[in-house]
C-alpha atoms as a PDB file:
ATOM      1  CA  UNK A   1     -78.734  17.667  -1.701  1.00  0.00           C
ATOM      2  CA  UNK A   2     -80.168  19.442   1.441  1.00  0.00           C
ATOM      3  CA  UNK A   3     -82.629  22.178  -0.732  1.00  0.00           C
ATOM      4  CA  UNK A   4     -83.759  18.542  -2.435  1.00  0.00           C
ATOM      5  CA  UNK A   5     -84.839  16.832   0.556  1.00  0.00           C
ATOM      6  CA  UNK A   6     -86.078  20.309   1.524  1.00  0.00           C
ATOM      7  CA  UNK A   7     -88.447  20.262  -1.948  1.00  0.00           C
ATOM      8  CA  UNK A   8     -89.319  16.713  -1.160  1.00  0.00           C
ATOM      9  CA  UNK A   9     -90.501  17.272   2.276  1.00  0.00           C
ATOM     10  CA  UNK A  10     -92.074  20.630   1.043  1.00  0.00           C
ATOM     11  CA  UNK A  11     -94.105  18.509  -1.772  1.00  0.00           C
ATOM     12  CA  UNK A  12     -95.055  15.865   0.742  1.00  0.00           C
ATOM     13  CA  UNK A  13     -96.254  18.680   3.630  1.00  0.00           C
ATOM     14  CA  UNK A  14     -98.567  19.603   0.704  1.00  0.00           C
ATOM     15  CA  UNK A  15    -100.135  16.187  -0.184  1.00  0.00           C
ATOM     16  CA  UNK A  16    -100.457  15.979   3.685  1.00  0.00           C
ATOM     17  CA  UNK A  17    -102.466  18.508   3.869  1.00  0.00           C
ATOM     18  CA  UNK A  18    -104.571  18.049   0.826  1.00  0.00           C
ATOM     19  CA  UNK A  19    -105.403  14.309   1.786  1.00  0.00           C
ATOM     20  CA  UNK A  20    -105.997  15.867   5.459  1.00  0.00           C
ATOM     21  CA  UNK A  21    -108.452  18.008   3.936  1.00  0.00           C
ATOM     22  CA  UNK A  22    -109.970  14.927   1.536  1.00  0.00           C
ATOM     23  CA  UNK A  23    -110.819  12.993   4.908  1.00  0.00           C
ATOM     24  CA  UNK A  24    -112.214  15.911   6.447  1.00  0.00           C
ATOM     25  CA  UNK A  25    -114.488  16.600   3.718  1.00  0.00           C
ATOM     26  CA  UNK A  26    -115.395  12.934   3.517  1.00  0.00           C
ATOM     27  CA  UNK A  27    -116.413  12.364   6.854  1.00  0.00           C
ATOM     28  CA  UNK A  28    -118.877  15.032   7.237  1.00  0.00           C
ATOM     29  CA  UNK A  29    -120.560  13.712   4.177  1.00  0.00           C
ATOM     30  CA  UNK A  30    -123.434  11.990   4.792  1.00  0.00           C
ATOM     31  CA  UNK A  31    -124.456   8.454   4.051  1.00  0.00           C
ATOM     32  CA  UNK A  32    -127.969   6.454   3.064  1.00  0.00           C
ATOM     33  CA  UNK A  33    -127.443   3.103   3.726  1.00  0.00           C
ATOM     34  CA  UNK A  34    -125.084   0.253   4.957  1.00  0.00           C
ATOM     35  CA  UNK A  35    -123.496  -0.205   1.295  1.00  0.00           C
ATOM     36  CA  UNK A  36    -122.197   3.931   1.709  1.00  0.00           C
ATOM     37  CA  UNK A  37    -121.059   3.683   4.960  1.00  0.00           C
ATOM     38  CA  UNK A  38    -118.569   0.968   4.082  1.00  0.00           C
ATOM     39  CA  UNK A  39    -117.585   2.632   0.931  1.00  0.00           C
ATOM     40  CA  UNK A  40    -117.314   5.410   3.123  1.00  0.00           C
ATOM     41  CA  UNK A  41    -115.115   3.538   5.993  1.00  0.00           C
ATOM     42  CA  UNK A  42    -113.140   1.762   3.599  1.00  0.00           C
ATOM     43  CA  UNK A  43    -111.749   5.469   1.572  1.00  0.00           C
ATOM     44  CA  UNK A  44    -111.412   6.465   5.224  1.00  0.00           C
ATOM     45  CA  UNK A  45    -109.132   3.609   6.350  1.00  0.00           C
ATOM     46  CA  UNK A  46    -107.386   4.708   2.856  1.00  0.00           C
ATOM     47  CA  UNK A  47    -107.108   8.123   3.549  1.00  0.00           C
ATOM     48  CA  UNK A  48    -105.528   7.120   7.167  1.00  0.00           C
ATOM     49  CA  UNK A  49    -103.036   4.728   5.754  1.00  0.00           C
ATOM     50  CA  UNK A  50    -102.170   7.580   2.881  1.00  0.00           C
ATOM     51  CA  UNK A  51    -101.490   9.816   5.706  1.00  0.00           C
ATOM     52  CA  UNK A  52     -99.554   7.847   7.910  1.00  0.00           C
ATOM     53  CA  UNK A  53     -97.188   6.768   4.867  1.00  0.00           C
ATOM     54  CA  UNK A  54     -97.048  10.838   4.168  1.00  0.00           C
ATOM     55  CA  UNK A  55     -96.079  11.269   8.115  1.00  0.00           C
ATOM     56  CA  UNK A  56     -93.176   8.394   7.950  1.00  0.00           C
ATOM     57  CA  UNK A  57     -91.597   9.587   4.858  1.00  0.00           C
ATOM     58  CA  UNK A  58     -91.395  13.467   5.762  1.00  0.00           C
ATOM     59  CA  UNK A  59     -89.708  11.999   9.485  1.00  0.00           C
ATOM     60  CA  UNK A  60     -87.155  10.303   7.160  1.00  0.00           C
ATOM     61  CA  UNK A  61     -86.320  13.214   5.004  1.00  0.00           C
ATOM     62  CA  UNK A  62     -86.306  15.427   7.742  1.00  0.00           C
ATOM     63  CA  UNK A  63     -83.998  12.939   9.843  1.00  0.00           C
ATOM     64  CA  UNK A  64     -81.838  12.867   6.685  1.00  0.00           C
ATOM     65  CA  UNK A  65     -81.719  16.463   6.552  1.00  0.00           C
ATOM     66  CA  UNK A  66     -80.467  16.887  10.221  1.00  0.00           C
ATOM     67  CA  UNK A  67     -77.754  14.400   9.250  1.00  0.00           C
ATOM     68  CA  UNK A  68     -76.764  16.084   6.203  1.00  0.00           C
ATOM     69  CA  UNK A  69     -76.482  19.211   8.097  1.00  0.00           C
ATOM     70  CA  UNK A  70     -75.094  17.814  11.084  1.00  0.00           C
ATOM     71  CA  UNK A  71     -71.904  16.727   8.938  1.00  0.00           C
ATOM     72  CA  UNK A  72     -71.218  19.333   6.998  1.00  0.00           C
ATOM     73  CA  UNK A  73     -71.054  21.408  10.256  1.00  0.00           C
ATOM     74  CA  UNK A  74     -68.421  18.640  11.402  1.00  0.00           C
ATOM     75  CA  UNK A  75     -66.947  19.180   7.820  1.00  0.00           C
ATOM     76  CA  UNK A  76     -66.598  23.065   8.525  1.00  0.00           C
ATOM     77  CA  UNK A  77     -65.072  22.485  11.312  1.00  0.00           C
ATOM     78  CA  UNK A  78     -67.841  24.251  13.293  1.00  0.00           C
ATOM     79  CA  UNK A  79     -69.047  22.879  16.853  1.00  0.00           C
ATOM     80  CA  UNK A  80     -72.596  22.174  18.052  1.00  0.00           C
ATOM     81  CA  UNK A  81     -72.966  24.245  21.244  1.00  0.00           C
ATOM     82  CA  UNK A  82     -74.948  21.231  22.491  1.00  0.00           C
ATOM     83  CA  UNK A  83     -71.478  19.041  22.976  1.00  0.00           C
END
């Protein structure tokens, strides 16, 4: 279950970074014109909202994953050194 999440989060650090790279590229393009520039502003605002989704789901798989860990160290019978 844990090297899942750890593919999932993987996969998503990926998209991340290629929709990063997307708006990047997009907003040093240049526009002609008040038509572009909202084309332009609107795929922005999409990219943004892409990215934040992207963010909030690798938090919760990564949150998961603590869990996950966190009991089967109780499991184990293993203690955090932080308690």
């Amino acid at each position: 279950m844990i090297k899942q999440i750890e593919r999932q989060v993987r996969e998503l650090q990926k998209e991340l970074a290629e929709t990063q790279k997307e708006r990047n590229l997009l907003r040093l393009q240049p526009c002609q014109g008040d038509l572009e520039i909202r084309q332009k502003e609107e795929r922005l605002d999409s990219l943004d909202t892409r990215i934040e989704s992207l963010n909030q789901q690798i938090r919760e798989l990564e949150k998961k994953r603590r869990e996950l860990m966190s009991e089967a160290l109780k499991k184990s019978g293993h203690e955090s050194p932080f308690s």
